[in-house]
PDB file of N, CA and C in Angstrom:
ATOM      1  N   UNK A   1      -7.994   6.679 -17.130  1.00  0.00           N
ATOM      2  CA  UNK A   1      -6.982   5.652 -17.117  1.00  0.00           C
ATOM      3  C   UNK A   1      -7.672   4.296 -17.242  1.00  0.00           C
ATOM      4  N   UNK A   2      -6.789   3.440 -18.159  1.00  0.00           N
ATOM      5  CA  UNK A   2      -7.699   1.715 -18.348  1.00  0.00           C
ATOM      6  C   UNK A   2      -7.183   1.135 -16.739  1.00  0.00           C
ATOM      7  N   UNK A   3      -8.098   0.298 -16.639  1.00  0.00           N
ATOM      8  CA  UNK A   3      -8.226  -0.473 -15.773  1.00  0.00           C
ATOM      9  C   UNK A   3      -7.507  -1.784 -15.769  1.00  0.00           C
ATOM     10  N   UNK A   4      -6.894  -2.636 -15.619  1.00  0.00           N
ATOM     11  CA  UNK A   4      -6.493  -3.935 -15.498  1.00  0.00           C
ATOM     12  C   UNK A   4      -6.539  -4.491 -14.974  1.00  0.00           C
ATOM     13  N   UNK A   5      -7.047  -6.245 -15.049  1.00  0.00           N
ATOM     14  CA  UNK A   5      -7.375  -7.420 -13.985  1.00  0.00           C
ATOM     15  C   UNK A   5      -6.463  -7.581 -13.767  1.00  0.00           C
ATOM     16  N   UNK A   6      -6.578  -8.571 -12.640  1.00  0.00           N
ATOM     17  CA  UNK A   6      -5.003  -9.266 -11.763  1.00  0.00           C
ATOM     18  C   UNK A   6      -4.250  -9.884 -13.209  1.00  0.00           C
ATOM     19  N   UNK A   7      -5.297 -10.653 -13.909  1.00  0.00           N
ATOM     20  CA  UNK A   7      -4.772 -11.451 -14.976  1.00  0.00           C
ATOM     21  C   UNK A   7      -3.961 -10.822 -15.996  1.00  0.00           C
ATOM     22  N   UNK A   8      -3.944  -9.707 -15.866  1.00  0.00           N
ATOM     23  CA  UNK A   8      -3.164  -8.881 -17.366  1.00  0.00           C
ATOM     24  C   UNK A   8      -2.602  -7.678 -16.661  1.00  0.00           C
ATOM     25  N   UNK A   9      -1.694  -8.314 -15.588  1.00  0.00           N
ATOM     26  CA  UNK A   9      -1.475  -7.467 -14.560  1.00  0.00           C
ATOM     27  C   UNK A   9       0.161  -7.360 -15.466  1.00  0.00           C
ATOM     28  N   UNK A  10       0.716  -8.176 -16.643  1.00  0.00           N
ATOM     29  CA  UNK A  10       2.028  -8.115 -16.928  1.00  0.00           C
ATOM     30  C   UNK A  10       2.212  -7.219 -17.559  1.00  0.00           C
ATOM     31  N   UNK A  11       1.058  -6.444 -18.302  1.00  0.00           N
ATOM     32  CA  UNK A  11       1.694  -5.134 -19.235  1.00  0.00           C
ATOM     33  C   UNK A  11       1.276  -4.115 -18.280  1.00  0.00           C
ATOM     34  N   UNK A  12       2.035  -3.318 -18.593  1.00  0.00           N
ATOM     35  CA  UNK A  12       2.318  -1.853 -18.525  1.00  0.00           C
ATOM     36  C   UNK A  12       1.169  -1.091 -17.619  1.00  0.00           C
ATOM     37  N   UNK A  13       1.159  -0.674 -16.907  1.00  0.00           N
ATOM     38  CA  UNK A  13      -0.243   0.309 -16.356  1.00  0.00           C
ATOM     39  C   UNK A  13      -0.242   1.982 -16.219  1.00  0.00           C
ATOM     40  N   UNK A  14      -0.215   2.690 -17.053  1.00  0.00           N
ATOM     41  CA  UNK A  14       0.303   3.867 -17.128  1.00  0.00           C
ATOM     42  C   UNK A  14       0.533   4.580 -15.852  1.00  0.00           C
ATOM     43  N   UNK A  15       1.412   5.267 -15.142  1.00  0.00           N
ATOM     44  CA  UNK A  15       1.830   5.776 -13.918  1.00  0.00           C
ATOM     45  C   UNK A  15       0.811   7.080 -13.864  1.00  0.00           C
ATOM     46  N   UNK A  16       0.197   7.288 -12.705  1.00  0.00           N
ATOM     47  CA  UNK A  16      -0.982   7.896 -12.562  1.00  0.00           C
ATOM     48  C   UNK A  16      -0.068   9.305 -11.739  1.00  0.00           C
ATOM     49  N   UNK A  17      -0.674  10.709 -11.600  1.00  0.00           N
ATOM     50  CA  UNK A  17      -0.416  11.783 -10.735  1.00  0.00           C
ATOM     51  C   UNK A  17      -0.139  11.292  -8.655  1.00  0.00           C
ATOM     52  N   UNK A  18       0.333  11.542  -8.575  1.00  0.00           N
ATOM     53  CA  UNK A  18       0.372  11.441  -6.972  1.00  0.00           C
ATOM     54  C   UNK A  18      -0.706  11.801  -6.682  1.00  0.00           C
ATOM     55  N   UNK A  19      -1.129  13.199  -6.615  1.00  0.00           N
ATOM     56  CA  UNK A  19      -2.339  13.203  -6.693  1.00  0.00           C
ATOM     57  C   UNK A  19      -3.308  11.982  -6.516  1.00  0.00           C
ATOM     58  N   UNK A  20      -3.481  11.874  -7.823  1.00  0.00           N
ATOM     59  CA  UNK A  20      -4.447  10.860  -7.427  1.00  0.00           C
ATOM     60  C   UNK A  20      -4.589   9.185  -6.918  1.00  0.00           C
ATOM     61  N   UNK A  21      -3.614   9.001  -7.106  1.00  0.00           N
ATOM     62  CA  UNK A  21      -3.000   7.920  -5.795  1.00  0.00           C
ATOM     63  C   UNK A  21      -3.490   8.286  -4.283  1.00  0.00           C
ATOM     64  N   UNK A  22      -3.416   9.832  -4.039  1.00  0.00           N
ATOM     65  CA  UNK A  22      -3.918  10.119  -2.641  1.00  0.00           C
ATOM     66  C   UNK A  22      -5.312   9.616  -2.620  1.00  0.00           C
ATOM     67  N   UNK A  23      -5.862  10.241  -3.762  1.00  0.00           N
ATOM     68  CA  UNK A  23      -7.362  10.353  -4.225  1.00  0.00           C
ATOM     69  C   UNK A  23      -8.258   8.747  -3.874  1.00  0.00           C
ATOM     70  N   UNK A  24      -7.000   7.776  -4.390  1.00  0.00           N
ATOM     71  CA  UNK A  24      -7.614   6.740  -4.654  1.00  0.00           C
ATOM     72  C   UNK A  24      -7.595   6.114  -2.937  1.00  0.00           C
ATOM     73  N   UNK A  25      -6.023   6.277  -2.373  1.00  0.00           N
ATOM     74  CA  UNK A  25      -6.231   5.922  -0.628  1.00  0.00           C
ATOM     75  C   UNK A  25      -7.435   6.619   0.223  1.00  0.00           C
ATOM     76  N   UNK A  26      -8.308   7.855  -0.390  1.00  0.00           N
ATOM     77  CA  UNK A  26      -8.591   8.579   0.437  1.00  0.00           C
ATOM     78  C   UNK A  26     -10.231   8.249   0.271  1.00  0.00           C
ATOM     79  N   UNK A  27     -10.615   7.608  -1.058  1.00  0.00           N
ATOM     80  CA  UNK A  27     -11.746   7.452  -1.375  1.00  0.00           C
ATOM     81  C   UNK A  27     -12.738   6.933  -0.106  1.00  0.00           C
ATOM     82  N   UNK A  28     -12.665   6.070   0.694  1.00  0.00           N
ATOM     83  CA  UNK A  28     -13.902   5.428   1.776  1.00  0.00           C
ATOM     84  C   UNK A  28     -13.126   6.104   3.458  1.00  0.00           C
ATOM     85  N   UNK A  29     -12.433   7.285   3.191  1.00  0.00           N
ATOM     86  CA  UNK A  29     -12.544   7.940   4.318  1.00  0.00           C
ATOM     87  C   UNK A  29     -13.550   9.317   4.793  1.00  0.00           C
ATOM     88  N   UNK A  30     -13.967   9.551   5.974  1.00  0.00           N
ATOM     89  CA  UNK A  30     -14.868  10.742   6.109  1.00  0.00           C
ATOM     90  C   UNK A  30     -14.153  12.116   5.641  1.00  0.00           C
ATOM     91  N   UNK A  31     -14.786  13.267   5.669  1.00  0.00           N
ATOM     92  CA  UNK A  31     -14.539  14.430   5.192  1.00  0.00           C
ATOM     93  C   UNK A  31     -13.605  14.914   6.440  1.00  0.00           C
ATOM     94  N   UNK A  32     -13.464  14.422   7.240  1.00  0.00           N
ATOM     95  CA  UNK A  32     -12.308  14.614   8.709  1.00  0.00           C
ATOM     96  C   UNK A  32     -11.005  13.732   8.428  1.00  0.00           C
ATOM     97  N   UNK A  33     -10.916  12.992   7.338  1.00  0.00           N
ATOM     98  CA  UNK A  33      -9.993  12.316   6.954  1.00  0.00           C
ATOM     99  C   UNK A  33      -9.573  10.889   7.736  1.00  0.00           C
ATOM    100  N   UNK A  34     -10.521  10.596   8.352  1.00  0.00           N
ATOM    101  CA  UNK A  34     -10.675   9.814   9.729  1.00  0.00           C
ATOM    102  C   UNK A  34     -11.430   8.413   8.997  1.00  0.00           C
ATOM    103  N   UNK A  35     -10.555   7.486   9.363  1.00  0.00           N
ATOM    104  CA  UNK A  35     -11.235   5.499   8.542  1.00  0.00           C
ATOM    105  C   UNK A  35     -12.611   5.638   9.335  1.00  0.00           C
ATOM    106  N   UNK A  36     -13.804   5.601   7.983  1.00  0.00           N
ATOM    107  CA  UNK A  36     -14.840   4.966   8.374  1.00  0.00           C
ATOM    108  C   UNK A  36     -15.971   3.873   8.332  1.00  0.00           C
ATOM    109  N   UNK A  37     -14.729   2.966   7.944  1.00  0.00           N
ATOM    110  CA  UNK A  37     -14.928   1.522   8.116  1.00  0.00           C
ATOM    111  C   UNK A  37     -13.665   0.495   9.128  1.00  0.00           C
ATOM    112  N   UNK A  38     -13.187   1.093  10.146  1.00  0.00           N
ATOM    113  CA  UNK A  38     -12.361   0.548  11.017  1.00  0.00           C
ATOM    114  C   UNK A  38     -12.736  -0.616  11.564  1.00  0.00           C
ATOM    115  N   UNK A  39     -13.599  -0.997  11.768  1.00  0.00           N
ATOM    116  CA  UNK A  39     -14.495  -2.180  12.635  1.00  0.00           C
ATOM    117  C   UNK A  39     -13.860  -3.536  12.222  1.00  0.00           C
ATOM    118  N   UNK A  40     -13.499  -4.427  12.788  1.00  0.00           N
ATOM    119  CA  UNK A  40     -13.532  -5.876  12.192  1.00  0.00           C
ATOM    120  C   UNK A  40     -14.822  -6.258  10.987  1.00  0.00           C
ATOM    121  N   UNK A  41     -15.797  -6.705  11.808  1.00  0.00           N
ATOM    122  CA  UNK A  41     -16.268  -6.804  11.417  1.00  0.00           C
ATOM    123  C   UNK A  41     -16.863  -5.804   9.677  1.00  0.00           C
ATOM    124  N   UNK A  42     -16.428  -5.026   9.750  1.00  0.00           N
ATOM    125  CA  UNK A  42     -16.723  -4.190   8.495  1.00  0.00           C
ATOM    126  C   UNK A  42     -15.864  -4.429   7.598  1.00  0.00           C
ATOM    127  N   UNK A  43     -14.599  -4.881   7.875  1.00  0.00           N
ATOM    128  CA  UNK A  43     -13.350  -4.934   6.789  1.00  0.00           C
ATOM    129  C   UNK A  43     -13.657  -6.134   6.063  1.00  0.00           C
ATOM    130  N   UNK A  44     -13.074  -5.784   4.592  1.00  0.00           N
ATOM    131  CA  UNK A  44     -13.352  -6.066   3.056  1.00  0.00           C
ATOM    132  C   UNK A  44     -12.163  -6.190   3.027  1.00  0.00           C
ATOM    133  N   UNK A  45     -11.528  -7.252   3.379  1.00  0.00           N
ATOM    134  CA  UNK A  45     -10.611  -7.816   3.107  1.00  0.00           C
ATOM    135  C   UNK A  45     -10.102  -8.131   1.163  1.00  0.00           C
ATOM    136  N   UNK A  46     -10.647  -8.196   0.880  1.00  0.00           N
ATOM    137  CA  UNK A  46     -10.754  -8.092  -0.983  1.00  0.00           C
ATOM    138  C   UNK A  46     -10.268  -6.973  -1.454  1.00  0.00           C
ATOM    139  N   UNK A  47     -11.562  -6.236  -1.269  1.00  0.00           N
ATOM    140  CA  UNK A  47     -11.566  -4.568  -1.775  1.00  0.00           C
ATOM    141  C   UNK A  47     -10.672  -4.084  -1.193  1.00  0.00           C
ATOM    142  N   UNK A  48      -9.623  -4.690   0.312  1.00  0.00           N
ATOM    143  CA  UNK A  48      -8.617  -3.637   0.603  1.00  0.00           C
ATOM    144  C   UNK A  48      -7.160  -4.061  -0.091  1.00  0.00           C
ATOM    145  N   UNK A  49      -7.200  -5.780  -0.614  1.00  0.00           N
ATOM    146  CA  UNK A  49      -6.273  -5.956  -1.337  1.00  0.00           C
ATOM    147  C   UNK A  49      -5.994  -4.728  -2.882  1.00  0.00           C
ATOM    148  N   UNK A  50      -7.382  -5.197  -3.298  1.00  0.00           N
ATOM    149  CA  UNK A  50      -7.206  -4.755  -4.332  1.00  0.00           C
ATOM    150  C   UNK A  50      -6.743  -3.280  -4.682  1.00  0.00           C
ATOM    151  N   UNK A  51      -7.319  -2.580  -3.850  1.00  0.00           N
ATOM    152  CA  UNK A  51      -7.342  -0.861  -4.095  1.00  0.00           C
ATOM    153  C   UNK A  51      -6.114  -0.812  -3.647  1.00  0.00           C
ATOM    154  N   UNK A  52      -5.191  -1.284  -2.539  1.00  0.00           N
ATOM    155  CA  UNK A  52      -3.812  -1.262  -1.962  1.00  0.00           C
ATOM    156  C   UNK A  52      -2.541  -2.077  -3.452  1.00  0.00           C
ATOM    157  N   UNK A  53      -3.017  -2.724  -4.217  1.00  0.00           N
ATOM    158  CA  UNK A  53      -2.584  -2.853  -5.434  1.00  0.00           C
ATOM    159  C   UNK A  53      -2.564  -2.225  -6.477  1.00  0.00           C
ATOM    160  N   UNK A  54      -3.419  -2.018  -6.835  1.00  0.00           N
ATOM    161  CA  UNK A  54      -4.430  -0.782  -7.348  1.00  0.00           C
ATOM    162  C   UNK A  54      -2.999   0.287  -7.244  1.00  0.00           C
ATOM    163  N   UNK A  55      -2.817   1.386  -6.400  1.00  0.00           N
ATOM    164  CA  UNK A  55      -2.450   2.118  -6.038  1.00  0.00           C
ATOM    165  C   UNK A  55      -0.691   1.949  -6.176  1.00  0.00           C
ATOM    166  N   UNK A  56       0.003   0.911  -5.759  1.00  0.00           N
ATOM    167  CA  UNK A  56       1.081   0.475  -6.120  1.00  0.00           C
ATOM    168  C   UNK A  56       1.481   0.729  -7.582  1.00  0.00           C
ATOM    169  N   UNK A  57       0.098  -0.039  -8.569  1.00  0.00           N
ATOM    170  CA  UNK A  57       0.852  -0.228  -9.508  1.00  0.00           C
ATOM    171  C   UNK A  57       0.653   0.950 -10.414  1.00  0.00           C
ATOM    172  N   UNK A  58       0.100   1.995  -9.433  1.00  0.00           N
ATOM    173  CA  UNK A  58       0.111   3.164 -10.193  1.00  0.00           C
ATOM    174  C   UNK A  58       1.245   4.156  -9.771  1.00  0.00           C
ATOM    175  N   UNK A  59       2.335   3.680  -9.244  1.00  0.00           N
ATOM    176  CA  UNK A  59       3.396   4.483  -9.116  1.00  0.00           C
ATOM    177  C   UNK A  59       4.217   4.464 -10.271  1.00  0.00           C
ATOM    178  N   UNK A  60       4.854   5.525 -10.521  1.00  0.00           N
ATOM    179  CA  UNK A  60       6.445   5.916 -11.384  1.00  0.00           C
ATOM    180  C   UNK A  60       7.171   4.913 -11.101  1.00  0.00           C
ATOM    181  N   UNK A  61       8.142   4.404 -11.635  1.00  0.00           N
ATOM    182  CA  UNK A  61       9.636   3.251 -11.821  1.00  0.00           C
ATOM    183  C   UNK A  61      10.211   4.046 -10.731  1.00  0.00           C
ATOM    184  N   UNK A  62      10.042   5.422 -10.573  1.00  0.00           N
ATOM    185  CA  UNK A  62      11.208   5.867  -9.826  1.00  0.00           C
ATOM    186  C   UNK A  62      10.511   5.878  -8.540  1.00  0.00           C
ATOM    187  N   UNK A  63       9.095   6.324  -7.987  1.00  0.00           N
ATOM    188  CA  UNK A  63       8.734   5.712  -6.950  1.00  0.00           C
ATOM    189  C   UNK A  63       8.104   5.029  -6.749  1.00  0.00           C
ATOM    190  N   UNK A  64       8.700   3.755  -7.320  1.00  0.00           N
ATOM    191  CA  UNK A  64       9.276   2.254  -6.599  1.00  0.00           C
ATOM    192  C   UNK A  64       9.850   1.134  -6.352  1.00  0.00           C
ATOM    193  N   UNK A  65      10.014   0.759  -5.015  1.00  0.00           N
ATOM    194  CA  UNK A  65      11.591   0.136  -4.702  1.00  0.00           C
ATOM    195  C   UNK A  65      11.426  -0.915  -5.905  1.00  0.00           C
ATOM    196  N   UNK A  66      13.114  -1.433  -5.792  1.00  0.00           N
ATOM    197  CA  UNK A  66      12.801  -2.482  -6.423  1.00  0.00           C
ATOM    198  C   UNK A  66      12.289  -3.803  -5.793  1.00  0.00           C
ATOM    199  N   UNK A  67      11.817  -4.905  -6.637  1.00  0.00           N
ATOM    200  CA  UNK A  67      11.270  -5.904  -5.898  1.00  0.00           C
ATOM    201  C   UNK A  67      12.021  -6.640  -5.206  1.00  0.00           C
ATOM    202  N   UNK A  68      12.957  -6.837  -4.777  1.00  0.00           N
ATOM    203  CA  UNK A  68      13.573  -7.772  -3.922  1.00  0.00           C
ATOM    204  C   UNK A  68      14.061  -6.827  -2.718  1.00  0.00           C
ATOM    205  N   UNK A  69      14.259  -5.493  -2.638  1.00  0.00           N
ATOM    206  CA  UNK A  69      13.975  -4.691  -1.943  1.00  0.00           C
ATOM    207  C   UNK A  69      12.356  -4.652  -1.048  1.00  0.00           C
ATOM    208  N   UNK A  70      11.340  -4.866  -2.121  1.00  0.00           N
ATOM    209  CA  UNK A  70      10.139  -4.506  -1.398  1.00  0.00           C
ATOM    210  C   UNK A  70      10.217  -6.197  -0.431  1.00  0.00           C
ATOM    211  N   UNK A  71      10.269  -6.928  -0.932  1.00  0.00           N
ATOM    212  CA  UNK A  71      10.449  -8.443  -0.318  1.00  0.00           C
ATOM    213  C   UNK A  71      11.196  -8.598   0.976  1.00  0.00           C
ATOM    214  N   UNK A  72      12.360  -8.173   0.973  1.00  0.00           N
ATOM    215  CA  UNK A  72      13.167  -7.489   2.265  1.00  0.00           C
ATOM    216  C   UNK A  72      12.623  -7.158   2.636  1.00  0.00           C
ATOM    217  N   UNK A  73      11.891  -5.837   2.870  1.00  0.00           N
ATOM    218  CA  UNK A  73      11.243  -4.878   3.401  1.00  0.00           C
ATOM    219  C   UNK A  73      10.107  -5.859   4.203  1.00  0.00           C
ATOM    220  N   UNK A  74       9.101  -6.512   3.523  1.00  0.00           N
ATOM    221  CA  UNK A  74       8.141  -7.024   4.035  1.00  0.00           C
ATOM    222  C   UNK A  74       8.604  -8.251   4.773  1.00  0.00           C
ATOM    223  N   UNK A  75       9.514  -9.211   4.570  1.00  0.00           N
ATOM    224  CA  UNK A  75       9.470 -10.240   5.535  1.00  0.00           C
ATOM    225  C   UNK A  75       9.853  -9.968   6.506  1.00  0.00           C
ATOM    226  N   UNK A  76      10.458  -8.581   7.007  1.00  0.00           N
ATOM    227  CA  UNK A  76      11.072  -7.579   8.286  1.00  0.00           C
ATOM    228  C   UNK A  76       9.856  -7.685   9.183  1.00  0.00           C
ATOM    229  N   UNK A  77       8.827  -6.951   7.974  1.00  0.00           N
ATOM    230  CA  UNK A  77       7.541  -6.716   9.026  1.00  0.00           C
ATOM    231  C   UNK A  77       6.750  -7.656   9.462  1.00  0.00           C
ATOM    232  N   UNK A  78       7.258  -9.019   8.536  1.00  0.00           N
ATOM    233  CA  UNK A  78       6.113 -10.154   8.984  1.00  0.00           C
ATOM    234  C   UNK A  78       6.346 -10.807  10.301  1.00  0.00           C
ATOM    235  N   UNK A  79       8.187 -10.492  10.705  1.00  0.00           N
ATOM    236  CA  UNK A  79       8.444 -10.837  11.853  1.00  0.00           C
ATOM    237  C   UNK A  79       8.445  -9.652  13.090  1.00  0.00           C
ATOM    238  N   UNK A  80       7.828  -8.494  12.306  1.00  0.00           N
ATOM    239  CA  UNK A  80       7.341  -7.367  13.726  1.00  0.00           C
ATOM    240  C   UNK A  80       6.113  -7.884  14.592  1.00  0.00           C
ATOM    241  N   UNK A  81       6.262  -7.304  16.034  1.00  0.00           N
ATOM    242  CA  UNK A  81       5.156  -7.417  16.790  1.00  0.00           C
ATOM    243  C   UNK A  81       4.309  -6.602  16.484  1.00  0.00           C
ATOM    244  N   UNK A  82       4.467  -5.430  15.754  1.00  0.00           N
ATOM    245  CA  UNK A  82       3.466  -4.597  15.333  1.00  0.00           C
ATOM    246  C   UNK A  82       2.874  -4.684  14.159  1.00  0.00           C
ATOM    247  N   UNK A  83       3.093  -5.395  13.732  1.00  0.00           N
ATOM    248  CA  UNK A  83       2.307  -5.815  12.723  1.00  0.00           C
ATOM    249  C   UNK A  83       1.031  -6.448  13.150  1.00  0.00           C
ATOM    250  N   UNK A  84      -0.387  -5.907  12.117  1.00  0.00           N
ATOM    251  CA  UNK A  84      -1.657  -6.257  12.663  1.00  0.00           C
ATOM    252  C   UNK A  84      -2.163  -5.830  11.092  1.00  0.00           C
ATOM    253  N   UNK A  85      -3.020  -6.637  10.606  1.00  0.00           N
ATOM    254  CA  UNK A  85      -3.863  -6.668   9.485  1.00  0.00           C
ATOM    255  C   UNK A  85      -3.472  -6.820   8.463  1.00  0.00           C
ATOM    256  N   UNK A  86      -2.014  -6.258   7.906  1.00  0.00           N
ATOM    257  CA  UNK A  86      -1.596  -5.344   7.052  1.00  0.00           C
ATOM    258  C   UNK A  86      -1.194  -4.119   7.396  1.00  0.00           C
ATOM    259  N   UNK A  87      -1.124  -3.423   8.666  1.00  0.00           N
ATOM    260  CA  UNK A  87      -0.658  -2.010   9.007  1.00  0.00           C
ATOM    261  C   UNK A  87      -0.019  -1.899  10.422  1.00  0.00           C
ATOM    262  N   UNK A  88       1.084  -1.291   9.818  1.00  0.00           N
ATOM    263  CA  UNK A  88       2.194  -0.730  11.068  1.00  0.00           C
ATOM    264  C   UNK A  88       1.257  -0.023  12.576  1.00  0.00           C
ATOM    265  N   UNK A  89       1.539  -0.817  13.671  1.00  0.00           N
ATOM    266  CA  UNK A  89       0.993  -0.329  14.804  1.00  0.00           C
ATOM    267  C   UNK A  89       2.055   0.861  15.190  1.00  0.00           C
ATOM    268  N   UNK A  90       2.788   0.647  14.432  1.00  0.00           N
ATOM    269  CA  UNK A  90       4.366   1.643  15.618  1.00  0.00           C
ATOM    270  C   UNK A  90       3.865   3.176  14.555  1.00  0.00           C
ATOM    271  N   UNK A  91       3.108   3.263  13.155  1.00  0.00           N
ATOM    272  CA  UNK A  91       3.347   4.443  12.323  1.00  0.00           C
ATOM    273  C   UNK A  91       1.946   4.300  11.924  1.00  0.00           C
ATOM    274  N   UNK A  92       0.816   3.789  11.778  1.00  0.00           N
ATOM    275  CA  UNK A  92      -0.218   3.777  11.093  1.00  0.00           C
ATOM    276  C   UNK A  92      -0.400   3.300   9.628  1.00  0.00           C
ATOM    277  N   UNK A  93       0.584   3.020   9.142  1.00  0.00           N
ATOM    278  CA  UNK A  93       0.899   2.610   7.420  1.00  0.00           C
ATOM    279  C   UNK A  93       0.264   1.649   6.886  1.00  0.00           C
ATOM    280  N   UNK A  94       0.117   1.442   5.952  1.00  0.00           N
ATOM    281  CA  UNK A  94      -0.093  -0.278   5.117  1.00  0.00           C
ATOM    282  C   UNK A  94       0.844  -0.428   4.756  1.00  0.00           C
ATOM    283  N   UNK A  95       1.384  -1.221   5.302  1.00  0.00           N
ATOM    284  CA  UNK A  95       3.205  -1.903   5.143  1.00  0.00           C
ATOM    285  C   UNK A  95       3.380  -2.213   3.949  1.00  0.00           C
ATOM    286  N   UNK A  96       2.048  -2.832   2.852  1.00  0.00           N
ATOM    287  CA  UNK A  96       2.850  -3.137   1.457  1.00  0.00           C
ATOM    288  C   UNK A  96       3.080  -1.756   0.811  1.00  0.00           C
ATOM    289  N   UNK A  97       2.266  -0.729   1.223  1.00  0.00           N
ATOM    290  CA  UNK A  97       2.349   0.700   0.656  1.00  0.00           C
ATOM    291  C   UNK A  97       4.200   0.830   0.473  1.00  0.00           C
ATOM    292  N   UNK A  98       4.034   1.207   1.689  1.00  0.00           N
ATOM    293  CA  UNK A  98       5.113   2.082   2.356  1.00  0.00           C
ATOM    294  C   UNK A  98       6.441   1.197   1.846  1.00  0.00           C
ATOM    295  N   UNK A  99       6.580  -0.035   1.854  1.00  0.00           N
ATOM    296  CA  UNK A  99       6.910  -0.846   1.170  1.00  0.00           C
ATOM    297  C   UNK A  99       7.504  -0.857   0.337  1.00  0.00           C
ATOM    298  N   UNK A 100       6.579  -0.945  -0.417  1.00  0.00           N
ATOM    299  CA  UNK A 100       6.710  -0.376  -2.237  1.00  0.00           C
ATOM    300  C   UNK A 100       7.394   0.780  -2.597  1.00  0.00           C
ATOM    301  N   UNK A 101       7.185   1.700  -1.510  1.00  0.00           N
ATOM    302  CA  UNK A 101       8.074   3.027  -2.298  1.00  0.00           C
ATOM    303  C   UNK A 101       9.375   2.971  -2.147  1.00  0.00           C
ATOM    304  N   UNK A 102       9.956   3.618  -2.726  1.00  0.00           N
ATOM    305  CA  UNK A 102      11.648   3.650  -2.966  1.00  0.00           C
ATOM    306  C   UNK A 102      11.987   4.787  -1.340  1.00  0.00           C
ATOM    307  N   UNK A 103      11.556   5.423  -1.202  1.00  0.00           N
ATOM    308  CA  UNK A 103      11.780   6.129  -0.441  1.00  0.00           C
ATOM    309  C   UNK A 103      10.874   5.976   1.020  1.00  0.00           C
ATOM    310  N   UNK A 104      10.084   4.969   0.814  1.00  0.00           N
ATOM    311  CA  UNK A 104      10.104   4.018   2.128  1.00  0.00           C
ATOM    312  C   UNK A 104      10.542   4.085   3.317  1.00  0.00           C
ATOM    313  N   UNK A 105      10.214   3.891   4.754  1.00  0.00           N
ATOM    314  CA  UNK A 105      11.135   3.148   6.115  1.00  0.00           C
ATOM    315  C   UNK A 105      10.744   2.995   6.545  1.00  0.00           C
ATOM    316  N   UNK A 106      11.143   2.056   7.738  1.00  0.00           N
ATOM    317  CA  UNK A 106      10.547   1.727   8.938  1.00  0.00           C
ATOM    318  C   UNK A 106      10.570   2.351   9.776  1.00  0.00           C
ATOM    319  N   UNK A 107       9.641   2.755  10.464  1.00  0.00           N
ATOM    320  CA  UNK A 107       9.618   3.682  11.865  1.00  0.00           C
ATOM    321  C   UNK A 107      10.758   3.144  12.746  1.00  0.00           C
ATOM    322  N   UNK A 108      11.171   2.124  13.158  1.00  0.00           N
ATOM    323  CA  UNK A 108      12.074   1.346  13.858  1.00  0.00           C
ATOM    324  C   UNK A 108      13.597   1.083  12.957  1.00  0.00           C
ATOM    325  N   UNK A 109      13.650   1.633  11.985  1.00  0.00           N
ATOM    326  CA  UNK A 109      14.901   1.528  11.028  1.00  0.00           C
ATOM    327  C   UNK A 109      15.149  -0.043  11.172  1.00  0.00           C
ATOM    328  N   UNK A 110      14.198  -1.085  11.126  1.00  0.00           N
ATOM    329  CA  UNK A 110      14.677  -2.597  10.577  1.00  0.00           C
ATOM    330  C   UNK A 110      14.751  -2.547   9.504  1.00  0.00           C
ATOM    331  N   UNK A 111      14.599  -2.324   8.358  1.00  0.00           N
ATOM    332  CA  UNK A 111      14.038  -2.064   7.133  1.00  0.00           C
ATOM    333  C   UNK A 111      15.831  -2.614   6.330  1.00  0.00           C
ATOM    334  N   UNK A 112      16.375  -3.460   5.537  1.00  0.00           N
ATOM    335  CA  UNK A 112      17.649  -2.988   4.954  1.00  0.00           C
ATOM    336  C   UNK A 112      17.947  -2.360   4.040  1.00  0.00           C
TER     337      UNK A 112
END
């Protein structure tokens, strides 16, 4: 699959297997499936934008929400207390993930 910069982020990015969408979330975890770069200090704040984009824009039309949906969705969480980094304390998620999909929710059903 081609690759695309942020900058030429307007055409098309061919929709990748689920599969490997897992593949791509699963890449810098141990063989126990367990984060092994959790640390403050260790987080790549960059590299976690990107690969968490990355991964979005490799979904199907059909799984994902639409954008003013995903926008809803996220300014919900910006006013949760559980919110921390980028990820749901109440479910473990990356909120823009979970977000993004059409079939999406909030552990707490705020979500509209």
């Amino acid at each position: 699959m081609e690759e695309r910069s942020e900058k030429s982020k307007s055409f098309a990015v061919p929709a990748a297997s689920s599969q490997r969408r897992s593949e791509v979330l699963r890449e810098e975890t141990s063989a126990g499936g367990h984060c092994i770069r959790c640390l403050l200090q260790d987080y790549d704040e960059e590299a976690y934008i990107s690969k968490l984009l990355r991964v979005i824009r490799m979904m199907t039309p059909s799984e994902k929400a639409k954008d003013e949906v995903v926008r809803a969705r996220l300014a919900v969480c910006k006013e949760c207390d559980r919110l921390e980094m980028g990820t749901c304390l109440a479910c473990g998620c990356y909120v823009e993930l979970r977000a993004a999909m059409a079939g999406g929710s909030c552990p707490y059903k705020k979500w509209p």
